[in-house]
PDB file of N, CA and C in Angstrom:
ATOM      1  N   UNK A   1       0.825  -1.186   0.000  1.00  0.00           N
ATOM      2  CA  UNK A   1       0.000   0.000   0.000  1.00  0.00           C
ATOM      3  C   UNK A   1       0.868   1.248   0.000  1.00  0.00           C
ATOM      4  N   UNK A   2       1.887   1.061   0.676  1.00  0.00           N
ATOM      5  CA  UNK A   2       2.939   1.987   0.768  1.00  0.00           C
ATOM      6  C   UNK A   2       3.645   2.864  -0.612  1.00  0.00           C
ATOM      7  N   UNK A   3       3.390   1.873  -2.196  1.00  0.00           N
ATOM      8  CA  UNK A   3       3.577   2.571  -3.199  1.00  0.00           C
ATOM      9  C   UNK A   3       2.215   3.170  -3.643  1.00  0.00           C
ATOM     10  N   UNK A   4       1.457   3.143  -3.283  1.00  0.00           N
ATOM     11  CA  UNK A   4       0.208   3.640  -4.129  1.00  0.00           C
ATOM     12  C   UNK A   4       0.118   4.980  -4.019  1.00  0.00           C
ATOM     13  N   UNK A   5      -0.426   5.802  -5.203  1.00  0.00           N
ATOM     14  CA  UNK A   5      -0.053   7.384  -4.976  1.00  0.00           C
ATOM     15  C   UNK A   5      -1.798   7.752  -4.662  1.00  0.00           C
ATOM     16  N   UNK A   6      -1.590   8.533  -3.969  1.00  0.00           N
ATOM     17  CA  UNK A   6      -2.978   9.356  -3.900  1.00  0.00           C
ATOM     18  C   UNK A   6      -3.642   8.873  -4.732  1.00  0.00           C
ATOM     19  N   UNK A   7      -3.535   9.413  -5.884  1.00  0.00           N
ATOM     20  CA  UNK A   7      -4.446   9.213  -7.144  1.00  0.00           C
ATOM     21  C   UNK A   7      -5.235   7.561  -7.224  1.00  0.00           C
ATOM     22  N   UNK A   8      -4.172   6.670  -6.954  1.00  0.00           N
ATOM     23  CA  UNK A   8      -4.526   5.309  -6.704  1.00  0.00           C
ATOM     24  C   UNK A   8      -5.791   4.867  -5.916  1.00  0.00           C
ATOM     25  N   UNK A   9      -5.082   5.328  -4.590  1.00  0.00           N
ATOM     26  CA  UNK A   9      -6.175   5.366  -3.420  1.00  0.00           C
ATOM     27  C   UNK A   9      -7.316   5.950  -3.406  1.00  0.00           C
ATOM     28  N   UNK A  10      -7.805   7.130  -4.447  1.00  0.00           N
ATOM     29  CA  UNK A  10      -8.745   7.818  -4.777  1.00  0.00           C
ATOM     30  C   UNK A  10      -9.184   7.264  -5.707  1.00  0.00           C
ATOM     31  N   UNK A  11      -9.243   6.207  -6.468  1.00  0.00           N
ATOM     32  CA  UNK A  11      -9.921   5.463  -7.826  1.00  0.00           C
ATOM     33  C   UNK A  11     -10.223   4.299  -6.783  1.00  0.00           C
ATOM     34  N   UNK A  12      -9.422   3.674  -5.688  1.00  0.00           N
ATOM     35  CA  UNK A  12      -9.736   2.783  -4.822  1.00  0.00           C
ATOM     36  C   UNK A  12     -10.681   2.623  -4.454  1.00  0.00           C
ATOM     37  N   UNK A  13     -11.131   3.507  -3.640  1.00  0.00           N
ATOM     38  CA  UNK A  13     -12.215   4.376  -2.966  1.00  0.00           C
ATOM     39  C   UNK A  13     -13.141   4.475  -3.697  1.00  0.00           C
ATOM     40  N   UNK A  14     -13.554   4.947  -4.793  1.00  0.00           N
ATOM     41  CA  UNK A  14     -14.130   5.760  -6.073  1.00  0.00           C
ATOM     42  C   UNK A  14     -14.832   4.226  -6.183  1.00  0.00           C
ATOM     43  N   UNK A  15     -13.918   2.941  -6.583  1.00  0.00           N
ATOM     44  CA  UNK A  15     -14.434   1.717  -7.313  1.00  0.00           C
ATOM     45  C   UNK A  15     -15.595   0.732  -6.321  1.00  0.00           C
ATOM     46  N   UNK A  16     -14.766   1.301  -4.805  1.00  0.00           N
ATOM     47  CA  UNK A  16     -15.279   0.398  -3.653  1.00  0.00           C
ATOM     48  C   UNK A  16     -17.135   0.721  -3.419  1.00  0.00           C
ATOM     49  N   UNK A  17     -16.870   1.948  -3.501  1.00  0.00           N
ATOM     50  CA  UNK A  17     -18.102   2.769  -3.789  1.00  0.00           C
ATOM     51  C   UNK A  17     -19.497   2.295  -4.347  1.00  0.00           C
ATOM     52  N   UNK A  18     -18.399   2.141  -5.951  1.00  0.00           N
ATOM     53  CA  UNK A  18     -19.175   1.713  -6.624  1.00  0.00           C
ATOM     54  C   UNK A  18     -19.254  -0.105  -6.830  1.00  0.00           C
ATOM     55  N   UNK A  19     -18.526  -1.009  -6.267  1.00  0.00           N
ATOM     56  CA  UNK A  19     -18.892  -1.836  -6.324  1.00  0.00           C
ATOM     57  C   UNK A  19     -19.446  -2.908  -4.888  1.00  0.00           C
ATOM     58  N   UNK A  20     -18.937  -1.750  -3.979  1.00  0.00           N
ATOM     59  CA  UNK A  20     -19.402  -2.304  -2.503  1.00  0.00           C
ATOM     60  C   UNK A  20     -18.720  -3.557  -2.518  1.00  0.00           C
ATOM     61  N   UNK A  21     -17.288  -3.640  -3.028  1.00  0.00           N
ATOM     62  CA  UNK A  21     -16.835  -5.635  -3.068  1.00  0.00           C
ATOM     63  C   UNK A  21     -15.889  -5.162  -2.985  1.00  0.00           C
ATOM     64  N   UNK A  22     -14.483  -6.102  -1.686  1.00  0.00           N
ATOM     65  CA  UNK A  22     -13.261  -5.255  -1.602  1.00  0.00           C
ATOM     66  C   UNK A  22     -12.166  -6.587  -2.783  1.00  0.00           C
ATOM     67  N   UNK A  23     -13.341  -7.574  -2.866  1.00  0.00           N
ATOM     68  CA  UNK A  23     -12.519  -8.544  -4.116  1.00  0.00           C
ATOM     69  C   UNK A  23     -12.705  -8.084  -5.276  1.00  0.00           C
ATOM     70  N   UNK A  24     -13.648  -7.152  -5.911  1.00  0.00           N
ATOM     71  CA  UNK A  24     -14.078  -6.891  -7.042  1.00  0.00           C
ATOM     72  C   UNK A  24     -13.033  -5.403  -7.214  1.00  0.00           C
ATOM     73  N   UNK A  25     -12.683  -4.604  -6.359  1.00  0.00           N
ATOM     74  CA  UNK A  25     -12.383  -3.373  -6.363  1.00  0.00           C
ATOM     75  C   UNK A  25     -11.024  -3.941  -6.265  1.00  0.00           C
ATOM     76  N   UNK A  26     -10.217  -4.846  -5.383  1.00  0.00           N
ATOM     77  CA  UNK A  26      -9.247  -5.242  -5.522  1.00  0.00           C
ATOM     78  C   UNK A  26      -8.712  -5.968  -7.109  1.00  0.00           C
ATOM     79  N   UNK A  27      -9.447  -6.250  -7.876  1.00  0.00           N
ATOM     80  CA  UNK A  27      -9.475  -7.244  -9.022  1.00  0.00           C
ATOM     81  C   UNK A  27      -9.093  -5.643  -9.842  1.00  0.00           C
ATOM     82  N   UNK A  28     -10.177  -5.132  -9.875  1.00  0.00           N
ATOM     83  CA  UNK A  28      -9.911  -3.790 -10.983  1.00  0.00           C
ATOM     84  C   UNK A  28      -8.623  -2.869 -10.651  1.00  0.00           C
ATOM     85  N   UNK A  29      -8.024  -3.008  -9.556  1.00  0.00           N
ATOM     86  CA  UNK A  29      -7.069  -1.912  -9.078  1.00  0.00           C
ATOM     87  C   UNK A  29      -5.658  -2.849  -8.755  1.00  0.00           C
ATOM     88  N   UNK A  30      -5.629  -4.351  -9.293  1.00  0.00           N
ATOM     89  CA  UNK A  30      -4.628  -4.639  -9.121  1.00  0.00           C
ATOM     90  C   UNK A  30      -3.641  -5.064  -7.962  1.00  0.00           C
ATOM     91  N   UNK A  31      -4.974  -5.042  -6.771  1.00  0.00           N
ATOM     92  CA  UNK A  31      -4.070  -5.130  -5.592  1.00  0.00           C
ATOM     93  C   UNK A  31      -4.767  -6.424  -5.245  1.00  0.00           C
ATOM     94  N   UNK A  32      -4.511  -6.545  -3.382  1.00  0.00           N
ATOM     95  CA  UNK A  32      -5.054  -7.591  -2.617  1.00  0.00           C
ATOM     96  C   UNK A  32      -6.539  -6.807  -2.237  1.00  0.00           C
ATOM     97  N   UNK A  33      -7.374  -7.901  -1.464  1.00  0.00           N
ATOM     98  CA  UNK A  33      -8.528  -7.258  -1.032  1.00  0.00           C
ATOM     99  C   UNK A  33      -8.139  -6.613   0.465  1.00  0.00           C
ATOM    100  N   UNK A  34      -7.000  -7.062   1.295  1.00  0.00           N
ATOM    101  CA  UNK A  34      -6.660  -6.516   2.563  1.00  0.00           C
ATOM    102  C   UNK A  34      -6.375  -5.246   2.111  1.00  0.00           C
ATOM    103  N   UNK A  35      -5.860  -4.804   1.072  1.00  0.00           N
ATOM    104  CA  UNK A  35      -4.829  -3.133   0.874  1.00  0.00           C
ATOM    105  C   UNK A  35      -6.408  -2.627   0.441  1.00  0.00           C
ATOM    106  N   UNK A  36      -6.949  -2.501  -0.361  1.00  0.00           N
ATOM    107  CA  UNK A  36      -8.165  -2.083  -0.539  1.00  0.00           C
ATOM    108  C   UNK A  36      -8.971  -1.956   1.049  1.00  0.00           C
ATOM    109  N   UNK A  37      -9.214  -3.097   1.569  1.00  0.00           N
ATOM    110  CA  UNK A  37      -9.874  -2.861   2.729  1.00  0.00           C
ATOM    111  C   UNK A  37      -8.990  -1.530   3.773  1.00  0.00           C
ATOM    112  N   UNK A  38      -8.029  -2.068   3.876  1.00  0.00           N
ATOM    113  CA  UNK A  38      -6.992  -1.052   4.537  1.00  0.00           C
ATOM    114  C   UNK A  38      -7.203   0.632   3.882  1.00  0.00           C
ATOM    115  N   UNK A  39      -7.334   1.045   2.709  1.00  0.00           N
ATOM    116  CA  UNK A  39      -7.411   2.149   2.279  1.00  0.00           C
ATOM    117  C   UNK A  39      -8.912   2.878   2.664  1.00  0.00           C
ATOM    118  N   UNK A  40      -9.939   2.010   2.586  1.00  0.00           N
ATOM    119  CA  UNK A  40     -11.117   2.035   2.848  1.00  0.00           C
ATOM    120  C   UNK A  40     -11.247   2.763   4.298  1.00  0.00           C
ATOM    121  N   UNK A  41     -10.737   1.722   4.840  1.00  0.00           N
ATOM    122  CA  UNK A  41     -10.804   1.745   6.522  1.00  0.00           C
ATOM    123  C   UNK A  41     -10.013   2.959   7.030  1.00  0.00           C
ATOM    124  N   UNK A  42      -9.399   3.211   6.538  1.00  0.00           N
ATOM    125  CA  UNK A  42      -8.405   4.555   6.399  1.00  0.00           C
ATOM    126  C   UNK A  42      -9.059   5.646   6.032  1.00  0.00           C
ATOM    127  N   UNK A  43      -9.753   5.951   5.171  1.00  0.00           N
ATOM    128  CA  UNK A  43     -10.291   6.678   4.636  1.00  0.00           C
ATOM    129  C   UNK A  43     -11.358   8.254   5.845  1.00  0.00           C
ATOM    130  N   UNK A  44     -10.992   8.737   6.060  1.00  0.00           N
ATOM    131  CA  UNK A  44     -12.216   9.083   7.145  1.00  0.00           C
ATOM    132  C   UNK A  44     -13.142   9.872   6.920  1.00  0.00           C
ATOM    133  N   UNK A  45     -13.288  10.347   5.460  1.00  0.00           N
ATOM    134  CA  UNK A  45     -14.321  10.973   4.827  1.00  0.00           C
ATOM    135  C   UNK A  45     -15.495   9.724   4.431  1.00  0.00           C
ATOM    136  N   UNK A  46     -14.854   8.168   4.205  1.00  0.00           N
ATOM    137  CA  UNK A  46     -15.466   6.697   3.401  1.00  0.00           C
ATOM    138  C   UNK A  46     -16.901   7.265   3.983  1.00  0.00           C
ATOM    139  N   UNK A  47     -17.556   6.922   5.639  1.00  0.00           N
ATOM    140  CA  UNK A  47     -18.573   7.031   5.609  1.00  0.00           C
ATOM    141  C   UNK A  47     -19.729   8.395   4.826  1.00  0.00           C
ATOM    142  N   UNK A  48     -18.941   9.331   5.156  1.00  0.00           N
ATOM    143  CA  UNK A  48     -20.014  10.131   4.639  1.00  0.00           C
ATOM    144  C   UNK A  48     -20.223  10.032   2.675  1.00  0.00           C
ATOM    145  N   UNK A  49     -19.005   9.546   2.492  1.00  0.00           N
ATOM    146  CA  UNK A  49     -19.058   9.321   0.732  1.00  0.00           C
ATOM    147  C   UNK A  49     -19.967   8.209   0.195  1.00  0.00           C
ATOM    148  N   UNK A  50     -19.716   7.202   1.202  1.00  0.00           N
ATOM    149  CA  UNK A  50     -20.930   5.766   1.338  1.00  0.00           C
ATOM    150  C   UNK A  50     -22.147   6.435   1.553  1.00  0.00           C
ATOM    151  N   UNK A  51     -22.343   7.286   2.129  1.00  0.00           N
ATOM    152  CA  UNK A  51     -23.907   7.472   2.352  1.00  0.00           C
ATOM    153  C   UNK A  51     -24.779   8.159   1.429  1.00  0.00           C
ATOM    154  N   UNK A  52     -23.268   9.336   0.949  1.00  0.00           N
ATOM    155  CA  UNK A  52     -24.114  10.362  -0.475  1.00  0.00           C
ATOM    156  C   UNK A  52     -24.551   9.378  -1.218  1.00  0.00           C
ATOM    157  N   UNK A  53     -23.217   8.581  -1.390  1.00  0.00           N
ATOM    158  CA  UNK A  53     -23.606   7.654  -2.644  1.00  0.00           C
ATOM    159  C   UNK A  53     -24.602   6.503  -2.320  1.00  0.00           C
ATOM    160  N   UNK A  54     -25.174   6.340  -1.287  1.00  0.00           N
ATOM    161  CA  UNK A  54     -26.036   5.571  -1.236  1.00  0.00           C
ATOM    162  C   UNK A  54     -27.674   6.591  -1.760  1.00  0.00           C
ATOM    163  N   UNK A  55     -27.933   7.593  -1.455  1.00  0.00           N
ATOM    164  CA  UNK A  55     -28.321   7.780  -1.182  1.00  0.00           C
ATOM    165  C   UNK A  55     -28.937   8.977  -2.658  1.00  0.00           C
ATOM    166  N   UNK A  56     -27.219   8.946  -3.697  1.00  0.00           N
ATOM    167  CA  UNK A  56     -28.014   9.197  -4.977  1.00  0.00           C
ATOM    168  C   UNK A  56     -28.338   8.162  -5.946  1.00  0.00           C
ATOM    169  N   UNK A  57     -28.004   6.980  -5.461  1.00  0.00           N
ATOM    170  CA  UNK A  57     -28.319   5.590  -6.210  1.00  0.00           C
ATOM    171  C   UNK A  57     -29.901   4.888  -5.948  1.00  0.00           C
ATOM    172  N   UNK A  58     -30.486   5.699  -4.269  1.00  0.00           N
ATOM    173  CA  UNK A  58     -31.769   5.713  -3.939  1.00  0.00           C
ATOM    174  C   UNK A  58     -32.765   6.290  -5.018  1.00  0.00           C
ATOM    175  N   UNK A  59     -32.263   8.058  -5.114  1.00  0.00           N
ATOM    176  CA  UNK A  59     -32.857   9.113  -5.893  1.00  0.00           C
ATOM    177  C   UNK A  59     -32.618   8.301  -6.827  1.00  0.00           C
ATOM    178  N   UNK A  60     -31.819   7.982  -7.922  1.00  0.00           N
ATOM    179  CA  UNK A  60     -32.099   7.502  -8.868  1.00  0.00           C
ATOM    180  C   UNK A  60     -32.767   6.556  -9.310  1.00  0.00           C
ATOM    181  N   UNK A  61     -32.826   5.312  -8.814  1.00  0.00           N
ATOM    182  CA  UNK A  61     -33.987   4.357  -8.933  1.00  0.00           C
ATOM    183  C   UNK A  61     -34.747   5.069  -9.240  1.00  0.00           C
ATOM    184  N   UNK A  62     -35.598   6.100  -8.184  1.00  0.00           N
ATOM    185  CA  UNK A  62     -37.205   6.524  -7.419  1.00  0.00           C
ATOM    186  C   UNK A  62     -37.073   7.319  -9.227  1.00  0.00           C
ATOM    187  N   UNK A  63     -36.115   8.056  -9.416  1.00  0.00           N
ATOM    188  CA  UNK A  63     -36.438   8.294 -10.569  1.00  0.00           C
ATOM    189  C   UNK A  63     -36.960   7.486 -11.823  1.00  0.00           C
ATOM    190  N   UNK A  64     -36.163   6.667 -11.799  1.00  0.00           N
ATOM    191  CA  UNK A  64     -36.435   5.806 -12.856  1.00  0.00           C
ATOM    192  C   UNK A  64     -37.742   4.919 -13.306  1.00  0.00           C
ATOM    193  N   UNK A  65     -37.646   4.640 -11.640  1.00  0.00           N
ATOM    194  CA  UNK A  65     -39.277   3.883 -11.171  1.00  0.00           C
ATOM    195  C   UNK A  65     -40.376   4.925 -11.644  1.00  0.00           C
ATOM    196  N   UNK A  66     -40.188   6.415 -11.398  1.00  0.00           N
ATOM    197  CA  UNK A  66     -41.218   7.080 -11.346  1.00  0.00           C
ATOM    198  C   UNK A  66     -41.877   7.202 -13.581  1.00  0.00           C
ATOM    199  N   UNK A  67     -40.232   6.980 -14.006  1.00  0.00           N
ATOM    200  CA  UNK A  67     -40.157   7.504 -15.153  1.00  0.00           C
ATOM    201  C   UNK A  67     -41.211   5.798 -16.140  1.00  0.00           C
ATOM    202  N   UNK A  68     -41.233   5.017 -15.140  1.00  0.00           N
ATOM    203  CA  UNK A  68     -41.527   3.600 -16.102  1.00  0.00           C
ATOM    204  C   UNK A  68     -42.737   3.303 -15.456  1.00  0.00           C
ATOM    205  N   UNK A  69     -43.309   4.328 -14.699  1.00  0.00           N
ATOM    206  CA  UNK A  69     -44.869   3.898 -13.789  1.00  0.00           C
ATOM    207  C   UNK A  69     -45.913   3.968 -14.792  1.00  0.00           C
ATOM    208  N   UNK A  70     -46.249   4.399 -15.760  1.00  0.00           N
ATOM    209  CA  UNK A  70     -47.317   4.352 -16.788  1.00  0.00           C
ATOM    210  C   UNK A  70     -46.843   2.788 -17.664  1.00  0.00           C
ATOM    211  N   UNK A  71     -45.783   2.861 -18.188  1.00  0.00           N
ATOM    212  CA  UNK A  71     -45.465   1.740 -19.059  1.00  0.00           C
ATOM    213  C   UNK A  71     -45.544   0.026 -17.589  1.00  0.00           C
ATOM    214  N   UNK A  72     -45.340   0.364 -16.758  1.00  0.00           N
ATOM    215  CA  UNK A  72     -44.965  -0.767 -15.695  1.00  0.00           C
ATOM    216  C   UNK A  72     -46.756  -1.154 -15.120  1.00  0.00           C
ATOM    217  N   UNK A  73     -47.481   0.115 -15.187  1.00  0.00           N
ATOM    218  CA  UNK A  73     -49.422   0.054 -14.994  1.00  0.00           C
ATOM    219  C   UNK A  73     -49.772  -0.656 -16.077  1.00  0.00           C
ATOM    220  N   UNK A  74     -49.492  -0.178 -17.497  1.00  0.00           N
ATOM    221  CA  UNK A  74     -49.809  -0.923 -18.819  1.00  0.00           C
ATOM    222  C   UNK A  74     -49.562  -2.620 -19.104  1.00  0.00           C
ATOM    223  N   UNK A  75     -48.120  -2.625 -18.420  1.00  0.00           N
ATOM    224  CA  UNK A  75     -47.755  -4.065 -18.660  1.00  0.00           C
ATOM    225  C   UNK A  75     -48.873  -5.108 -17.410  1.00  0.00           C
ATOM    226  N   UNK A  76     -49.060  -4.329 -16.176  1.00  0.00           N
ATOM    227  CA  UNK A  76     -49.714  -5.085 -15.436  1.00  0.00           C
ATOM    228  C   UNK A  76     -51.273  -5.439 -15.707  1.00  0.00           C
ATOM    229  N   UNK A  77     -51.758  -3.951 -16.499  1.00  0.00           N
ATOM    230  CA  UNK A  77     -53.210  -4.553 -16.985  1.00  0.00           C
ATOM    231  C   UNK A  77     -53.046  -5.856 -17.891  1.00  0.00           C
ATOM    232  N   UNK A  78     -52.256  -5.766 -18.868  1.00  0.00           N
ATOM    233  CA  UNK A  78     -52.373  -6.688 -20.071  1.00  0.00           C
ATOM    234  C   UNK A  78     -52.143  -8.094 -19.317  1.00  0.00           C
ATOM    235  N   UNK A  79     -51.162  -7.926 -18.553  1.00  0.00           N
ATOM    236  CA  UNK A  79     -51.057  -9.407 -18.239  1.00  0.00           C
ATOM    237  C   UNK A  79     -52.316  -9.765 -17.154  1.00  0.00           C
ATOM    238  N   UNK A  80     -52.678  -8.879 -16.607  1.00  0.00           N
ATOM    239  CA  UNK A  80     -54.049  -9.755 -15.214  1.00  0.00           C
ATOM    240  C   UNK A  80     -55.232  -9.707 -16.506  1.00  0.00           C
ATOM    241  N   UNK A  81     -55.418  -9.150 -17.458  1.00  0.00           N
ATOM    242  CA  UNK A  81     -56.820  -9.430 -18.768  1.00  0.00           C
ATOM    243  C   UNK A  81     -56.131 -11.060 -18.949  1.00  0.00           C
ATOM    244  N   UNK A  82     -54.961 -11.067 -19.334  1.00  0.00           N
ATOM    245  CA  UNK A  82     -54.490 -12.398 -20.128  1.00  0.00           C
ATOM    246  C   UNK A  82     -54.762 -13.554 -18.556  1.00  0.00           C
ATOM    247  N   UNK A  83     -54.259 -12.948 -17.923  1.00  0.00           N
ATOM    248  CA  UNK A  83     -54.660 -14.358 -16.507  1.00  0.00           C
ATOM    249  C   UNK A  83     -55.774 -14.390 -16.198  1.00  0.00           C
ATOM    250  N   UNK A  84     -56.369 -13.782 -16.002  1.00  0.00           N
ATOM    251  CA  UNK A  84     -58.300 -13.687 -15.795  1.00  0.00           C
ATOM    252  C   UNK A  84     -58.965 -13.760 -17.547  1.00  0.00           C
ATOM    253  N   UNK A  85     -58.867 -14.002 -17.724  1.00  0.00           N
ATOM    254  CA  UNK A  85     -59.632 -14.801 -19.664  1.00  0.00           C
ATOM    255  C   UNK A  85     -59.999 -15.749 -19.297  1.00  0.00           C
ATOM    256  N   UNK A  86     -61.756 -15.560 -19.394  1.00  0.00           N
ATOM    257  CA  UNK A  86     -62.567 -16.924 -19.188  1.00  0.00           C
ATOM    258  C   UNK A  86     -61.610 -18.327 -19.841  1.00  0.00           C
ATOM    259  N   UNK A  87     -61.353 -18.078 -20.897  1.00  0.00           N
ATOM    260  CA  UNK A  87     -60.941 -19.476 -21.913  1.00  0.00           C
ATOM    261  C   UNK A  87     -59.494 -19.995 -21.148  1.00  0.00           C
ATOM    262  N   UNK A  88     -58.724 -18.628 -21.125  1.00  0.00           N
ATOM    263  CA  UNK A  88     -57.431 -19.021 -20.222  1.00  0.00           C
ATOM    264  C   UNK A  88     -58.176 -19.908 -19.242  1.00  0.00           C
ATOM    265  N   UNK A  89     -58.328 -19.250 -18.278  1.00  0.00           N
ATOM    266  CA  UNK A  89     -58.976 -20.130 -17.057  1.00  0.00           C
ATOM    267  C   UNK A  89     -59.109 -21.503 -16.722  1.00  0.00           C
ATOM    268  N   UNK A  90     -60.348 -21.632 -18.263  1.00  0.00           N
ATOM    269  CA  UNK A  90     -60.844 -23.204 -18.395  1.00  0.00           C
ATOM    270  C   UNK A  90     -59.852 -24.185 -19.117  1.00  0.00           C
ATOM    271  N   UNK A  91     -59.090 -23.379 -19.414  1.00  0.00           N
ATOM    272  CA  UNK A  91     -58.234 -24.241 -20.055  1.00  0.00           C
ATOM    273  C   UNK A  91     -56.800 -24.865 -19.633  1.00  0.00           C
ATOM    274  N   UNK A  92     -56.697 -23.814 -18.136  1.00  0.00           N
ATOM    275  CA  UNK A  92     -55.760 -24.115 -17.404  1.00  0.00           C
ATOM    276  C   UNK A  92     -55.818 -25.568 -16.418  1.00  0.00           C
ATOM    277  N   UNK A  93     -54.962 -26.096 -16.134  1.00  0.00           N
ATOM    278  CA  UNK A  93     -54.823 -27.202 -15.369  1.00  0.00           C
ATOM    279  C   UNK A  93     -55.137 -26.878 -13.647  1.00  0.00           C
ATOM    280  N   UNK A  94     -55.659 -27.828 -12.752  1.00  0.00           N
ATOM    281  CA  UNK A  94     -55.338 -27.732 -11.432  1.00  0.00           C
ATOM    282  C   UNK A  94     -53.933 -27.036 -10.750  1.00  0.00           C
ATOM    283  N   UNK A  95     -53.324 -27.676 -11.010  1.00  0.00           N
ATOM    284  CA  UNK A  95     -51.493 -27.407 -11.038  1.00  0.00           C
ATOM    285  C   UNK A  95     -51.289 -25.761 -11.400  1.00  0.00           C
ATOM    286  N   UNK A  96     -51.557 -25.269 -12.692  1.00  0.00           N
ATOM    287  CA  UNK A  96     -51.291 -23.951 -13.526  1.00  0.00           C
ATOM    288  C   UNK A  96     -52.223 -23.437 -12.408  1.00  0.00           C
ATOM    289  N   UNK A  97     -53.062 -23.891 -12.045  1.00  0.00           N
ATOM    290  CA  UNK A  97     -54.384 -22.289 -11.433  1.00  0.00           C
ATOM    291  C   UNK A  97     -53.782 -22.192 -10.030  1.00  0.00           C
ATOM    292  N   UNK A  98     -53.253 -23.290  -9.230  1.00  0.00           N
ATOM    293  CA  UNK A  98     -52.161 -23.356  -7.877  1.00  0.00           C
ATOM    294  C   UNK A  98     -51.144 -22.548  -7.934  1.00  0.00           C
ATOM    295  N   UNK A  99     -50.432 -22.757  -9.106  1.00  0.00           N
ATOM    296  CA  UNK A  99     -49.094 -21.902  -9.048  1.00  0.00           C
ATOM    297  C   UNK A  99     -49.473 -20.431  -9.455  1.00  0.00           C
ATOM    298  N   UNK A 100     -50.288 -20.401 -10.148  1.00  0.00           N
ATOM    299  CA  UNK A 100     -50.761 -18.877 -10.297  1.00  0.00           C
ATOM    300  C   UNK A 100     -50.968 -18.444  -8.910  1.00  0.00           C
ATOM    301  N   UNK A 101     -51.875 -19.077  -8.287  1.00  0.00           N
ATOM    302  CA  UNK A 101     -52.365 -18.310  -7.344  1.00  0.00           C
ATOM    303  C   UNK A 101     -51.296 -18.203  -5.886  1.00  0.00           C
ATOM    304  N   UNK A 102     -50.830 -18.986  -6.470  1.00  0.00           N
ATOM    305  CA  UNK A 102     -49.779 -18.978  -4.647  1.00  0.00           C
ATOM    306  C   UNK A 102     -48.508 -18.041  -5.014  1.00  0.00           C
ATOM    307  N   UNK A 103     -48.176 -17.679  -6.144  1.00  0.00           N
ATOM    308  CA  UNK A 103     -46.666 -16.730  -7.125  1.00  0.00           C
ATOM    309  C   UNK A 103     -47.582 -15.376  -7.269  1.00  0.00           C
ATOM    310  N   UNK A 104     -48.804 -15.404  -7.323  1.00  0.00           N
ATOM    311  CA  UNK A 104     -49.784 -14.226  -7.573  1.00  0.00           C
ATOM    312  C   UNK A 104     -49.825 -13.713  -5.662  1.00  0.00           C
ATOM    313  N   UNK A 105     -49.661 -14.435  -4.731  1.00  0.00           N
ATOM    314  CA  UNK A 105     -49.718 -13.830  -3.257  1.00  0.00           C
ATOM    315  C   UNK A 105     -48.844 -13.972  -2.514  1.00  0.00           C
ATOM    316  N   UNK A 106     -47.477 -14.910  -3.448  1.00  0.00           N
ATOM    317  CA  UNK A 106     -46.501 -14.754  -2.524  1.00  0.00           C
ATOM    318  C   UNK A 106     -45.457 -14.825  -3.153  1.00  0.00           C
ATOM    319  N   UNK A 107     -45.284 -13.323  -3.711  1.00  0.00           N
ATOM    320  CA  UNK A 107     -44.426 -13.048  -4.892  1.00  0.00           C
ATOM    321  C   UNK A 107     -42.367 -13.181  -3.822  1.00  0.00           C
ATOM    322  N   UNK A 108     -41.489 -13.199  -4.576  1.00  0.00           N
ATOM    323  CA  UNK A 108     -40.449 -13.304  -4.086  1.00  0.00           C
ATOM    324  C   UNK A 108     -39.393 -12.092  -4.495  1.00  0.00           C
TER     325      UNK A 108
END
C-alpha cells in the first residue's frame, strides 16, 4: 500500500463505492482485497461518501421507477386481462391455477 499514490487510493475508494466488493475493487485496481480494505478503513471521509452515494443511487432508482410507472401500470393490466380470460382459465390445469395463485400472493 505503501507505493500507491494518492491518485490510486482515490480510484480505490471511487471503485469500492461503486462496487461495494473489496474482491471486485481489488481485481480492478490490481491489488489484494486486505490493501483495498486497509485504504477504505483509512479513509475518514469513506462514511459520509458511502452514504451520499447511497443515497443518490436511492434518488435515482425513485427516478427511474417514477419515469416507467405508466409503461410498468400498462404491462400489469395486459397481463391480469391475459390471466383472468374466461378461456385461459378453463383451459388451465389444477397445477397452472395453484401456481398462479400462490406466485400471484406470494411473490419473491
Amino acid at each position: 500500500m505503501g507505493n500507491l499514490t494518492d491518485r490510486q487510493k482515490k480510484k480505490i475508494i471511487a471503485d469500492y463505492l461503486q462496487t461495494e466488493s473489496y474482491r471486485a475493487t481489488a481485481r480492478l485496481n490490481k491489488v489484494s482485497d486486505r490493501t483495498v480494505k486497509r485504504i477504505v478503513q483509512q479513509d475518514v471521509d469513506f462514511a459520509q461518501k458511502a452514504a451520499q452515494k447511497k443515497a443518490e443511487n436511492t434518488a435515482d432508482m425513485l427516478r427511474y421507477m417514477e419515469s416507467r410507472r405508466a409503461q410498468a401500470q400498462e404491462a400489469i393490466d395486459v397481463y391480469l386481462h391475459a390471466l383472468t380470460a374466461p378461456d385461459k382459465v378453463e383451459a388451465a390445469t389444477l397445477s397452472q391455477i395453484a401456481s398462479h395463485i400462490f406466485i400471484s400472493h406470494f411473490p419473491f
